[in-house]
Structures are given as structure tokens and as C-alpha cells.
C-alpha atoms as a PDB file:
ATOM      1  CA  UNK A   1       7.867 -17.420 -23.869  1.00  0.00           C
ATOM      2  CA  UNK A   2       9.929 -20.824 -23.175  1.00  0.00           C
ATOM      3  CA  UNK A   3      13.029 -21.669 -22.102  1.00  0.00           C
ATOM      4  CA  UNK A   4      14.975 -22.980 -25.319  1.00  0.00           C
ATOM      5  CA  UNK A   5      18.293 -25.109 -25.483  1.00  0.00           C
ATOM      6  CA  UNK A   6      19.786 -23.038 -28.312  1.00  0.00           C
ATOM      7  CA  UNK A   7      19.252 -19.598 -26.125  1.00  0.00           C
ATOM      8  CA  UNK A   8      20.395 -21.084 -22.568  1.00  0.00           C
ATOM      9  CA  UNK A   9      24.240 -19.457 -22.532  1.00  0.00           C
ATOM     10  CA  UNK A  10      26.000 -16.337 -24.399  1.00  0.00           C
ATOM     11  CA  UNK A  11      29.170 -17.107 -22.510  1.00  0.00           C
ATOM     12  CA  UNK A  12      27.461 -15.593 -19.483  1.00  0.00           C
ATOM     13  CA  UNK A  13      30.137 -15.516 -16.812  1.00  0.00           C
ATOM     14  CA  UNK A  14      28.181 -13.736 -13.856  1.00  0.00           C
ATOM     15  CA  UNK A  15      24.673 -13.547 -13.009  1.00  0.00           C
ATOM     16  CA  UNK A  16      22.869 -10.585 -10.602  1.00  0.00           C
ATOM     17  CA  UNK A  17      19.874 -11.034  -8.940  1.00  0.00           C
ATOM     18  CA  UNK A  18      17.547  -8.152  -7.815  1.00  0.00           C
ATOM     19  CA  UNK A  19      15.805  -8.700  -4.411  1.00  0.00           C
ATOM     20  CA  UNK A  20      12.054  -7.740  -4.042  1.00  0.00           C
ATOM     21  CA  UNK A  21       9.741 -10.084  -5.659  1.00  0.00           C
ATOM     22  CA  UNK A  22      13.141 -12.055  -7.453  1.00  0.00           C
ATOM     23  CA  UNK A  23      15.429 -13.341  -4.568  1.00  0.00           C
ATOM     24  CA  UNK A  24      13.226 -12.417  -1.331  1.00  0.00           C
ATOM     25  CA  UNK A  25       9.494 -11.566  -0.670  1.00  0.00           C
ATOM     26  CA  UNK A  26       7.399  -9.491   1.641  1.00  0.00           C
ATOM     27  CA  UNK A  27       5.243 -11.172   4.100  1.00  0.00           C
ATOM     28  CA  UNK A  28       2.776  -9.648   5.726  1.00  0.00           C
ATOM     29  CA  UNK A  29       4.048 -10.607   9.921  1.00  0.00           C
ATOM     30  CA  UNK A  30       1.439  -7.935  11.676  1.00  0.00           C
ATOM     31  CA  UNK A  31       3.722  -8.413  15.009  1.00  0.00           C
ATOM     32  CA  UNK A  32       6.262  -7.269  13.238  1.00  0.00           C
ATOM     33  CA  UNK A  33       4.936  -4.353  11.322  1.00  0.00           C
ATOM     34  CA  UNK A  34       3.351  -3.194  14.523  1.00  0.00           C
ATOM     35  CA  UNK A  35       6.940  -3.182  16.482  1.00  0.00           C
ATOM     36  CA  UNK A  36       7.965  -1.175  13.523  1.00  0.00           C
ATOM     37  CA  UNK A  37       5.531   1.574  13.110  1.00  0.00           C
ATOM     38  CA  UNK A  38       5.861   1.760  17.298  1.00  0.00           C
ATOM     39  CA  UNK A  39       9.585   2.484  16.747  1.00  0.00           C
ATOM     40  CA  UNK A  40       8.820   5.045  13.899  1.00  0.00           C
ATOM     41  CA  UNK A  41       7.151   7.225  16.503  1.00  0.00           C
ATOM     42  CA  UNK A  42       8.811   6.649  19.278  1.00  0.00           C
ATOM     43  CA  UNK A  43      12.244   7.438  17.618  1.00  0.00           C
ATOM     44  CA  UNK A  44      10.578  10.872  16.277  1.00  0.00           C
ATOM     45  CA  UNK A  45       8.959  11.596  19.351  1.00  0.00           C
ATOM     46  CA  UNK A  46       5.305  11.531  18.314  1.00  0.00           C
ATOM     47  CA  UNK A  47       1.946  10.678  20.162  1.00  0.00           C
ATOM     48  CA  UNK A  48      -0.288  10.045  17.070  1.00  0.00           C
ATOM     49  CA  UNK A  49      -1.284   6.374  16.478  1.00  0.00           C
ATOM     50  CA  UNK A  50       1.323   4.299  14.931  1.00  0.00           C
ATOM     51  CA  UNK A  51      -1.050   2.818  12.104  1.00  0.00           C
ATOM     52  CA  UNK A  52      -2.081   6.514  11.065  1.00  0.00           C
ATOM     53  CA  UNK A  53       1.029   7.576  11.678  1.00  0.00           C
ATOM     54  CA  UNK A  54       2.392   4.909   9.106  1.00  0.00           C
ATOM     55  CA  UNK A  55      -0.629   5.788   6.514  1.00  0.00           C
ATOM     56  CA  UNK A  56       0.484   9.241   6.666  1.00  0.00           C
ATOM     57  CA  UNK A  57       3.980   8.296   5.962  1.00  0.00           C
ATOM     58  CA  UNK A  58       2.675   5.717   2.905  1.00  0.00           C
ATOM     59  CA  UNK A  59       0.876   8.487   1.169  1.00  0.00           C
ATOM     60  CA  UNK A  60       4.119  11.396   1.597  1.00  0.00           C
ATOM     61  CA  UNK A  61       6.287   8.027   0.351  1.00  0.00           C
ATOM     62  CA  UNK A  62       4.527   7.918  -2.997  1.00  0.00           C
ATOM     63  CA  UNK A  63       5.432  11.706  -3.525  1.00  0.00           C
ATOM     64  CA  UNK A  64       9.188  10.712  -2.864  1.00  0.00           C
ATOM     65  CA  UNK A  65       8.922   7.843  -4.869  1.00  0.00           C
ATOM     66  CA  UNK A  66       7.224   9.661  -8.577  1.00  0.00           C
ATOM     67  CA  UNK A  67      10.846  11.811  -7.742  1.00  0.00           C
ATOM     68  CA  UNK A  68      12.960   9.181  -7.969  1.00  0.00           C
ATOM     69  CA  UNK A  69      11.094   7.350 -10.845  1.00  0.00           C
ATOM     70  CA  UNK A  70      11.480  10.728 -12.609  1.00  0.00           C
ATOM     71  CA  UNK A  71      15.263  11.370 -12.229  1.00  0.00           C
ATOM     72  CA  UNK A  72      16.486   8.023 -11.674  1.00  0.00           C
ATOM     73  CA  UNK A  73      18.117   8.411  -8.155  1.00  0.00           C
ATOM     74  CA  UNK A  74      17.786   7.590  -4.674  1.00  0.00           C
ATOM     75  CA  UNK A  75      18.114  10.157  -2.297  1.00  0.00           C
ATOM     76  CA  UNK A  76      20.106  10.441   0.796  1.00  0.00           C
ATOM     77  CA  UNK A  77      17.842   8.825   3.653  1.00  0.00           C
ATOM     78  CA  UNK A  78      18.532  11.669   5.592  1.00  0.00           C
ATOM     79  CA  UNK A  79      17.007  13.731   3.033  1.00  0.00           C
ATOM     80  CA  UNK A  80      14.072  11.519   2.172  1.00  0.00           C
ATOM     81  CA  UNK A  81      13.053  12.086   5.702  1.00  0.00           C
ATOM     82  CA  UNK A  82      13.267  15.735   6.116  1.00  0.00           C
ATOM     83  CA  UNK A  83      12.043  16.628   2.492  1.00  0.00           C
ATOM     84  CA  UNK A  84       9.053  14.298   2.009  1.00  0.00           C
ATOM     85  CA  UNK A  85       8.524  11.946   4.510  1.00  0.00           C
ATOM     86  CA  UNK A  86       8.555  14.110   7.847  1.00  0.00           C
ATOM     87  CA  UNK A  87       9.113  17.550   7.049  1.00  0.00           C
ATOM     88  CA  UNK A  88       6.767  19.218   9.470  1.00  0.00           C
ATOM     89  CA  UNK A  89       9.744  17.726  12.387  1.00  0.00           C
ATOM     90  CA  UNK A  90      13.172  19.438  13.373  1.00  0.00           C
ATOM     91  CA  UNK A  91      15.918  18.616  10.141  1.00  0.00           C
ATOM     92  CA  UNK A  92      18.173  18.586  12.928  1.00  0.00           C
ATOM     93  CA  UNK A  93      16.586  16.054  15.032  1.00  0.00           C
ATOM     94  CA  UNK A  94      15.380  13.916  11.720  1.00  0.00           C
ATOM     95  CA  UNK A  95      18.690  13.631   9.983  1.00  0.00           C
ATOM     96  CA  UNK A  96      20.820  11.719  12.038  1.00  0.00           C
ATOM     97  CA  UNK A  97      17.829   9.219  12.391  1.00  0.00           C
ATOM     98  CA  UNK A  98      17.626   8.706   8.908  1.00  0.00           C
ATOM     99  CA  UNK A  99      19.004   5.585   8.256  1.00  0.00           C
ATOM    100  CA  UNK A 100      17.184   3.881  11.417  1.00  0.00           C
ATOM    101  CA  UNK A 101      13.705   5.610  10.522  1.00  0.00           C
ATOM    102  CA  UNK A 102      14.124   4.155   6.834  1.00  0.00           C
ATOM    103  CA  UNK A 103      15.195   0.628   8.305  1.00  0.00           C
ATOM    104  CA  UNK A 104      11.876   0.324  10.701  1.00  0.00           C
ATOM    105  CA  UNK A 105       9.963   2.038   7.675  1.00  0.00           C
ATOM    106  CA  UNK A 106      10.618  -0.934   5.974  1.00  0.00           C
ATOM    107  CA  UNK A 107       9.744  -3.381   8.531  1.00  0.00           C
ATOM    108  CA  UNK A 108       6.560  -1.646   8.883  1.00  0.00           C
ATOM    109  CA  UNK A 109       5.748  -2.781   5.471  1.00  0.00           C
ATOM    110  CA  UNK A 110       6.563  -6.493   6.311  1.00  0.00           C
ATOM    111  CA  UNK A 111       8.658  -9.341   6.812  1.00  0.00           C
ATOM    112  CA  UNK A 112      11.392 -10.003   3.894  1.00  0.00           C
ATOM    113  CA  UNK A 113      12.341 -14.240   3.325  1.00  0.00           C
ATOM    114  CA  UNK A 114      13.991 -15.402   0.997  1.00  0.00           C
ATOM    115  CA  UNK A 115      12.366 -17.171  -1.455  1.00  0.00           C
ATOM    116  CA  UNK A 116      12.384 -20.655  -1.427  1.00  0.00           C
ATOM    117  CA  UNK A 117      15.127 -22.672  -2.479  1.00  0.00           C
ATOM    118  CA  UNK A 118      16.699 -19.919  -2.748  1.00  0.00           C
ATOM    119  CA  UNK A 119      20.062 -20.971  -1.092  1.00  0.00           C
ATOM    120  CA  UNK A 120      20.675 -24.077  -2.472  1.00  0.00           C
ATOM    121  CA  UNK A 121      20.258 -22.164  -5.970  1.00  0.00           C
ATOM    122  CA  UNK A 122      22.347 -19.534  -5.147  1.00  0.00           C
ATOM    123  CA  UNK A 123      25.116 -21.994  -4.026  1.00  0.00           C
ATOM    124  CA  UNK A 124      24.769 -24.280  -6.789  1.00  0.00           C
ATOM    125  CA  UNK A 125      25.083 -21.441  -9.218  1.00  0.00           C
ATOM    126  CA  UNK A 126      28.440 -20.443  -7.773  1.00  0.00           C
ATOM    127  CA  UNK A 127      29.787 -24.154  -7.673  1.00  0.00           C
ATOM    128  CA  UNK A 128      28.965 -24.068 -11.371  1.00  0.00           C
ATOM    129  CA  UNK A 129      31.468 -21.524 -11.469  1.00  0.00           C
ATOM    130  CA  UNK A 130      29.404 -17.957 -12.121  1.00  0.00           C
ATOM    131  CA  UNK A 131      30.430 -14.704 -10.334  1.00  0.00           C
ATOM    132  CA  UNK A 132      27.638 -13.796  -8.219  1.00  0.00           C
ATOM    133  CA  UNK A 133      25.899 -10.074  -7.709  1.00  0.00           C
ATOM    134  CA  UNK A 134      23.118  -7.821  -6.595  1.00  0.00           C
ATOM    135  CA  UNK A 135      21.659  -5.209  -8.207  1.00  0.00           C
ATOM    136  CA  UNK A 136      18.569  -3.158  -6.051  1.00  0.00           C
ATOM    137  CA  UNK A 137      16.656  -0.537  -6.212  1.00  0.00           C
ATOM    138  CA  UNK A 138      16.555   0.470  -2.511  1.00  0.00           C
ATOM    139  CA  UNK A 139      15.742   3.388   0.260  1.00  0.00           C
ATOM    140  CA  UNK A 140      17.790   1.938   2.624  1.00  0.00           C
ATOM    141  CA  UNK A 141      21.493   1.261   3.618  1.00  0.00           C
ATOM    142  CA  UNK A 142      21.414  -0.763   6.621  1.00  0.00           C
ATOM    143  CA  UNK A 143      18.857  -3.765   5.333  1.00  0.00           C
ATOM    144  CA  UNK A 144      20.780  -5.094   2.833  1.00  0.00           C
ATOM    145  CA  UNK A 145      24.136  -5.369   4.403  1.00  0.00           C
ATOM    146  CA  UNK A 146      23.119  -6.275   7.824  1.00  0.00           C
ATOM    147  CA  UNK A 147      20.935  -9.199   5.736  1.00  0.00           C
ATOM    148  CA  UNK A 148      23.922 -10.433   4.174  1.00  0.00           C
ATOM    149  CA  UNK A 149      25.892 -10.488   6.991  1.00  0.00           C
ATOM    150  CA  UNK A 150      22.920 -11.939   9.648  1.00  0.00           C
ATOM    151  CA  UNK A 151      22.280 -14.684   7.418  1.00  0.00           C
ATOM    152  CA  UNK A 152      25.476 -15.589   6.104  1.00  0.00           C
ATOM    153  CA  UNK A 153      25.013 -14.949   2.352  1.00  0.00           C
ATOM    154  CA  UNK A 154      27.641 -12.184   1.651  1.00  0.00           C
ATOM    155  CA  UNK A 155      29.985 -14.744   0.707  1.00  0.00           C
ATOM    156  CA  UNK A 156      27.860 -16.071  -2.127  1.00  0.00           C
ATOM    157  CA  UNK A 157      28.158 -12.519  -3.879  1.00  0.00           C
ATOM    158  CA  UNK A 158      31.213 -10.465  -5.134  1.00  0.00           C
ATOM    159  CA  UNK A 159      29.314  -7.161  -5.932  1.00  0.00           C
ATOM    160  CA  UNK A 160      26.465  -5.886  -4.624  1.00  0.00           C
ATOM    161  CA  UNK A 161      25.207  -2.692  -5.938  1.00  0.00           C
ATOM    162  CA  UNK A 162      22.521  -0.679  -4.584  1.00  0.00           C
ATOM    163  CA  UNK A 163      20.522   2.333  -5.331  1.00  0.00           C
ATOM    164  CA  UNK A 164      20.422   3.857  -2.203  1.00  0.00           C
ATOM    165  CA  UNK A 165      24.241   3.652  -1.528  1.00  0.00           C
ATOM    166  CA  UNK A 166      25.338   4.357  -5.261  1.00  0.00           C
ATOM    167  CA  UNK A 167      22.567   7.084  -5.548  1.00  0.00           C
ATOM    168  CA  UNK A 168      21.477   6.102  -9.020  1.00  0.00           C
ATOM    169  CA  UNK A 169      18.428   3.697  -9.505  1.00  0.00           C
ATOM    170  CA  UNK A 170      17.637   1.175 -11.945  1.00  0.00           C
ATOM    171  CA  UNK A 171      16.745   1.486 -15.107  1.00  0.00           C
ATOM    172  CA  UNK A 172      20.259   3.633 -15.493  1.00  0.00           C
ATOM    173  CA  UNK A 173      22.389   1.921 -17.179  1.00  0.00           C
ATOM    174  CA  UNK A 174      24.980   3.094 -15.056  1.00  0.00           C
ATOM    175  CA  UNK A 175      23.964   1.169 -12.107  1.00  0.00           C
ATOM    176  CA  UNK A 176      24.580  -2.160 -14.012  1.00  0.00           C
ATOM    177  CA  UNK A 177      27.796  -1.177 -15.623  1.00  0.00           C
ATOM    178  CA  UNK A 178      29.135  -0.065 -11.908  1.00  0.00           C
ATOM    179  CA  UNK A 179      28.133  -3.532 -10.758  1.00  0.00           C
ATOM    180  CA  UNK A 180      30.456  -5.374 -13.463  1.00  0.00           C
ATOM    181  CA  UNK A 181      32.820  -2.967 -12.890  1.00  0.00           C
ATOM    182  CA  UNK A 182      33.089  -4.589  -9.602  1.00  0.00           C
ATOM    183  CA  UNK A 183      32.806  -7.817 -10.718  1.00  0.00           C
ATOM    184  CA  UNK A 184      35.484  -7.565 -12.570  1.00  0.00           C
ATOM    185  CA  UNK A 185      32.920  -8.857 -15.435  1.00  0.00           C
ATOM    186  CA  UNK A 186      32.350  -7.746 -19.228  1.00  0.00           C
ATOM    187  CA  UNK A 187      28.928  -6.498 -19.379  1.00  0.00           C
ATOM    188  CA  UNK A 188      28.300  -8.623 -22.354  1.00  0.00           C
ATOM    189  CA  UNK A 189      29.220 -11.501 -20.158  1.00  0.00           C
ATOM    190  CA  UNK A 190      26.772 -10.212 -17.840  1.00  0.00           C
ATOM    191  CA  UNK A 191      23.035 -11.897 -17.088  1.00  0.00           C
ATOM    192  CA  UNK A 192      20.237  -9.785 -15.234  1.00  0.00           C
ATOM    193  CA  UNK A 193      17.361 -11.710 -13.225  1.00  0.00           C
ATOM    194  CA  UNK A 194      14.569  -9.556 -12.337  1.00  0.00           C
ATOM    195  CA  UNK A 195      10.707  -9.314 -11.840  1.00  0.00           C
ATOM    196  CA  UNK A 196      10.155  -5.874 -14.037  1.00  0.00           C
ATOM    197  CA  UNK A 197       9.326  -6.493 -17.598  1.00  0.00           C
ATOM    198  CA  UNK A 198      10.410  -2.509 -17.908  1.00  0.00           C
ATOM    199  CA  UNK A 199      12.536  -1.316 -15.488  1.00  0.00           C
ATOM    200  CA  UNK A 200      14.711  -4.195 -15.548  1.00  0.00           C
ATOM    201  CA  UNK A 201      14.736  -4.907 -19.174  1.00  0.00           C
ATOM    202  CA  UNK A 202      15.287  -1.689 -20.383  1.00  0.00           C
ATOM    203  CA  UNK A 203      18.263  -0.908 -18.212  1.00  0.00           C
ATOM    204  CA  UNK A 204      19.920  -4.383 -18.343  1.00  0.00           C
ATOM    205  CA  UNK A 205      19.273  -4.061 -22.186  1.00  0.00           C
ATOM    206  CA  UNK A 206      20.734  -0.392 -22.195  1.00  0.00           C
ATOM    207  CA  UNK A 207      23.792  -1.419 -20.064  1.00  0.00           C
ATOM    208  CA  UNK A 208      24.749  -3.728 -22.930  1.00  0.00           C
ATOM    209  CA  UNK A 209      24.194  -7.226 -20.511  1.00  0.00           C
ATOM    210  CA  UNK A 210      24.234 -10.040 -22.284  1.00  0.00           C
ATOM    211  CA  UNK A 211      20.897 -11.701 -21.138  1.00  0.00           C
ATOM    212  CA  UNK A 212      18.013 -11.155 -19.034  1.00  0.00           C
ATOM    213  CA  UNK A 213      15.749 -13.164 -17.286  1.00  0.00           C
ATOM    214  CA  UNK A 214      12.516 -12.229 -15.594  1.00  0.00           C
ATOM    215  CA  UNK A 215      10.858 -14.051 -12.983  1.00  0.00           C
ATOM    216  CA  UNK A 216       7.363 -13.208 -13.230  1.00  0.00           C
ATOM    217  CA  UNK A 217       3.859 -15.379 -12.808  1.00  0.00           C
ATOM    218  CA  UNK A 218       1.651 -17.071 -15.239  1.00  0.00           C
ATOM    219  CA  UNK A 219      -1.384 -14.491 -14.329  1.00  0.00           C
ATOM    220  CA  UNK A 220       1.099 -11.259 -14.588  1.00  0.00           C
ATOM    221  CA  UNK A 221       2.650 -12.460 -17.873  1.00  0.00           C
ATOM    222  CA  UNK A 222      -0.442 -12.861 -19.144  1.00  0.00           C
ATOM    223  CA  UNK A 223      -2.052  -9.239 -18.534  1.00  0.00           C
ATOM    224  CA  UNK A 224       1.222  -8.063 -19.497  1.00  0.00           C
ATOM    225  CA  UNK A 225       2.234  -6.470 -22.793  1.00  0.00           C
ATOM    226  CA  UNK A 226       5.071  -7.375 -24.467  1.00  0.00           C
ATOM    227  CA  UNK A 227       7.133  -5.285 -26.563  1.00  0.00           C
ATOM    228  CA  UNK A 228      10.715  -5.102 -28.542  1.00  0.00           C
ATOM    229  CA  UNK A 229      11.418  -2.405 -25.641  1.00  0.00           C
ATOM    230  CA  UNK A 230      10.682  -5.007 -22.809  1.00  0.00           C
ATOM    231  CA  UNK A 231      11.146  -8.654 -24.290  1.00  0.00           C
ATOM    232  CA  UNK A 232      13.275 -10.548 -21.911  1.00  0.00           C
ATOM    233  CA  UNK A 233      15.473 -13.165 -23.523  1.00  0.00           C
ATOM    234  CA  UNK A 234      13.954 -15.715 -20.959  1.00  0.00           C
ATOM    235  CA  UNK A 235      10.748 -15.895 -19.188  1.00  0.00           C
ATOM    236  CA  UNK A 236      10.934 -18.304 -15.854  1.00  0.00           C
ATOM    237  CA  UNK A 237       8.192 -19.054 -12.951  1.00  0.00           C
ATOM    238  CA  UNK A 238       9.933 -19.783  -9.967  1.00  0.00           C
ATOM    239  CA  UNK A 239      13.809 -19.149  -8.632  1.00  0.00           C
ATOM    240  CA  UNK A 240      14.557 -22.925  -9.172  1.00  0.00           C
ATOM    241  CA  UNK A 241      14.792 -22.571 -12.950  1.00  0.00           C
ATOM    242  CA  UNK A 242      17.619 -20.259 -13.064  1.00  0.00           C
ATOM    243  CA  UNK A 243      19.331 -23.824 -12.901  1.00  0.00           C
ATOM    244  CA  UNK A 244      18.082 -25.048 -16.232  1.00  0.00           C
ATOM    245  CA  UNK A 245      18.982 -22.033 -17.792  1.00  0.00           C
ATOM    246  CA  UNK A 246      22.562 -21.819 -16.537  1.00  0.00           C
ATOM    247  CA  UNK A 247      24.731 -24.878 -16.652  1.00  0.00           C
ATOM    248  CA  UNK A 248      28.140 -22.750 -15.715  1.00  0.00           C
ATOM    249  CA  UNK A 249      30.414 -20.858 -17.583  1.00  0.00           C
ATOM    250  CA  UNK A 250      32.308 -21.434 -21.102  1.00  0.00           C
ATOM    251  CA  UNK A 251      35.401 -21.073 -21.104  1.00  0.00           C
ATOM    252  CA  UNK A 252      37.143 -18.711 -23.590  1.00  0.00           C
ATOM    253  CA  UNK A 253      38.533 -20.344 -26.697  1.00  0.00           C
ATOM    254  CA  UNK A 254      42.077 -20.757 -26.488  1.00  0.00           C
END
């Protein structure tokens, strides 16, 4: 699948990003998963090992996760602790530590960078004139914000929509109509970049966006299998190209 002149803008006015594997990626910083799983147990008490600990936690995560595949939402984090992650510990001691215990959770898995270039794309986009959003699946509520803020990139985007705030999780269409709805976007005007050949097709596709782009390698594209369900519109390799595919805006016939 190439990038083709004759497919490169619909009158695409906005562009969302998702995060894992698109706009950031996990590194694997051992120092800093340790200090994580250490905090995990400490902040619930606990003398078992950390690393078991975590591995324990991994497996229970799963469970939580076939859930949320299943109905499409994202449950409270205090309730993703006391229900599947750590019921065996007081609900009243787990609750109000839900949204730290998800944070270090996710630290424990690694060390989230965005990828490179990624900044001068992301600007570049905007001075070409496109609205600007996020659109996550995501446990947590603290990460993302506190990200934005810590590293100066909330100013680049005008909605950011996540599952574990809104409560619904990608591929509901309703997650990607709620994020031009606060855009202040047509969803037909609307582009989706992703890594997901399914999840984010399908929903994008569903939610009526004009055009979606996955970000995917050589190796996966090649094992992968490609149907009218999951075509993309445009296939690209690295964050960078998101540049030849959007030269800015058109502007609306008079």
C-alpha cells in the first residue's frame, strides 16, 4: 500500500493521533520499572517481591483487559483495582489509591518517549494549519495529562479524548465523534493515525472520519491480513511521513 498524490487530502481539516506504538513508545528503563513495582507494594502495604508481585498483577490485568475488549469501556481505576487487579486487599484502602496504583502500574511496564521527530512533526502540522487531537485507549487518568503538561505539548492539541476519562474505548465510534465534537471538527473532515489495522480502522471507519492512516512496520504489514473491514486509506512507516501526506488544509469553496 503506497502513498498516492491523488489520495493525499479529502479536505481533512484536523488530524488525531493515538499514543502507544503511533506518537510515543515503551522502552524497556529496568531502573525505572523497578522504582515502580517498589511503589506498587509499598503504596498497598505488601511484603511479597515486587517482580512477583508485578507478574501477579500482569496475569489478573489480562482478565480486566478481555472485559474491556468485550464491552468497549474502560473502567473506573478505582474499580479496576478492587475488582481484578487486587481484590484479595481492603476496597476501602484500594480505592482512593486507584489512580496512583494505575500510574506506577504503568511505569512498571516501561519508559514512554516520544517517538522521534515527533515534535517538529507535530508543530509543523499545526503551522500548516490542521486542528490537532488525541484519541487513546487508556487505564489511566493522570499519565496523559501530567505528560502534556510536563513536556509542554498540550498546546499543540485542542481535544484530547481518552478512554479512561470518557469511559468508552476505541473501536466505538462514539469515542471519535466526542473528540470532533470538541474539536469543533466535521467528522468527515476528520483524519485518524493509528498503529491497529482493526481497532483503529474499524472505529475511525464507523465514526464516519474521513481518512485513516496507520503507522505500522514493513515485517507487521506483511504477516498482516488485509481486508475491506480493515484497509486503511494510507499505509506509512515512520511518524515523519504524516508530512507528505498532509500539506494543510483546503479551504472551503466560496
Amino acid at each position: 500500500m503506497h502513498i498516492k498524490a491523488d489520495t493525499m487530502e479529502q479536505n481533512i481539516q484536523a488530524i488525531f493521533l493515538d499514543l502507544g506504538n503511533t506518537l510515543r513508545i515503551l522502552l524497556k528503563d529496568e531502573e525505572h520499572m523497578a522504582r515502580a513495582r517498589q511503589e506498587i507494594t509499598r503504596l498497598l502495604g505488601t511484603n511479597e517481591d515486587p517482580v512477583a508481585f508485578c507478574e501477579k498483577l500482569n496475569l489478573r490485568y489480562k482478565s480486566y483487559r478481555k472485559w474491556a475488549f468485550e464491552n468497549l469501556r474502560e473502567a473506573p481505576e478505582a474499580e479496576m483495582w478492587t475488582r481484578w487487579l487486587v481484590p484479595e486487599f481492603p476496597a476501602e484502602k484500594v480505592a482512593p489509591l486507584g489512580a496512583e496504583l494505575t500510574y506506577q502500574y504503568r511505569q512498571s511496564m516501561g519508559r514512554r518517549v516520544v517517538v522521534d521527530g515527533g515534535r517538529e512533526v507535530i508543530e509543523e502540522l499545526q503551522k500548516r494549519g490542521y486542528i490537532l487531537g488525541i484519541i487513546s485507549n487508556l487505564i489511566g487518568t493522570r499519565e496523559i495529562p501530567e505528560w502534556l503538561e510536563a513536556e509542554d505539548y498540550k498546546k499543540y492539541f485542542k481535544s484530547v479524548v481518552l478512554s479512561s476519562i470518557l469511559g468508552i474505548r476505541k473501536p466505538d465510534p462514539a469515542i471519535y465523534l466526542e473528540a470532533a465534537r470538541r474539536a469543533g471538527v466535521k467528522p468527515g473532515e476528520c483524519a485518524y493515525v493509528g498503529d491497529n489495522l482493526n481497532r483503529d480502522v474499524t472505529g475511525t471507519r464507523a465514526a464516519g472520519f474521513g481518512k485513516v492512516v496507520i503507522m505500522i512496520s514493513p515485517e507487521e504489514l506483511a504477516e498482516a491480513e488485509i481486508s475491506d473491514e480493515n484497509r486503511p486509506d494510507i499505509v506509512i512507516h515512520q511518524f515523519h511521513q504524516l508530512l507528505d501526506i498532509f500539506p494543510g488544509p483546503q479551504a472551503d469553496p466560496a
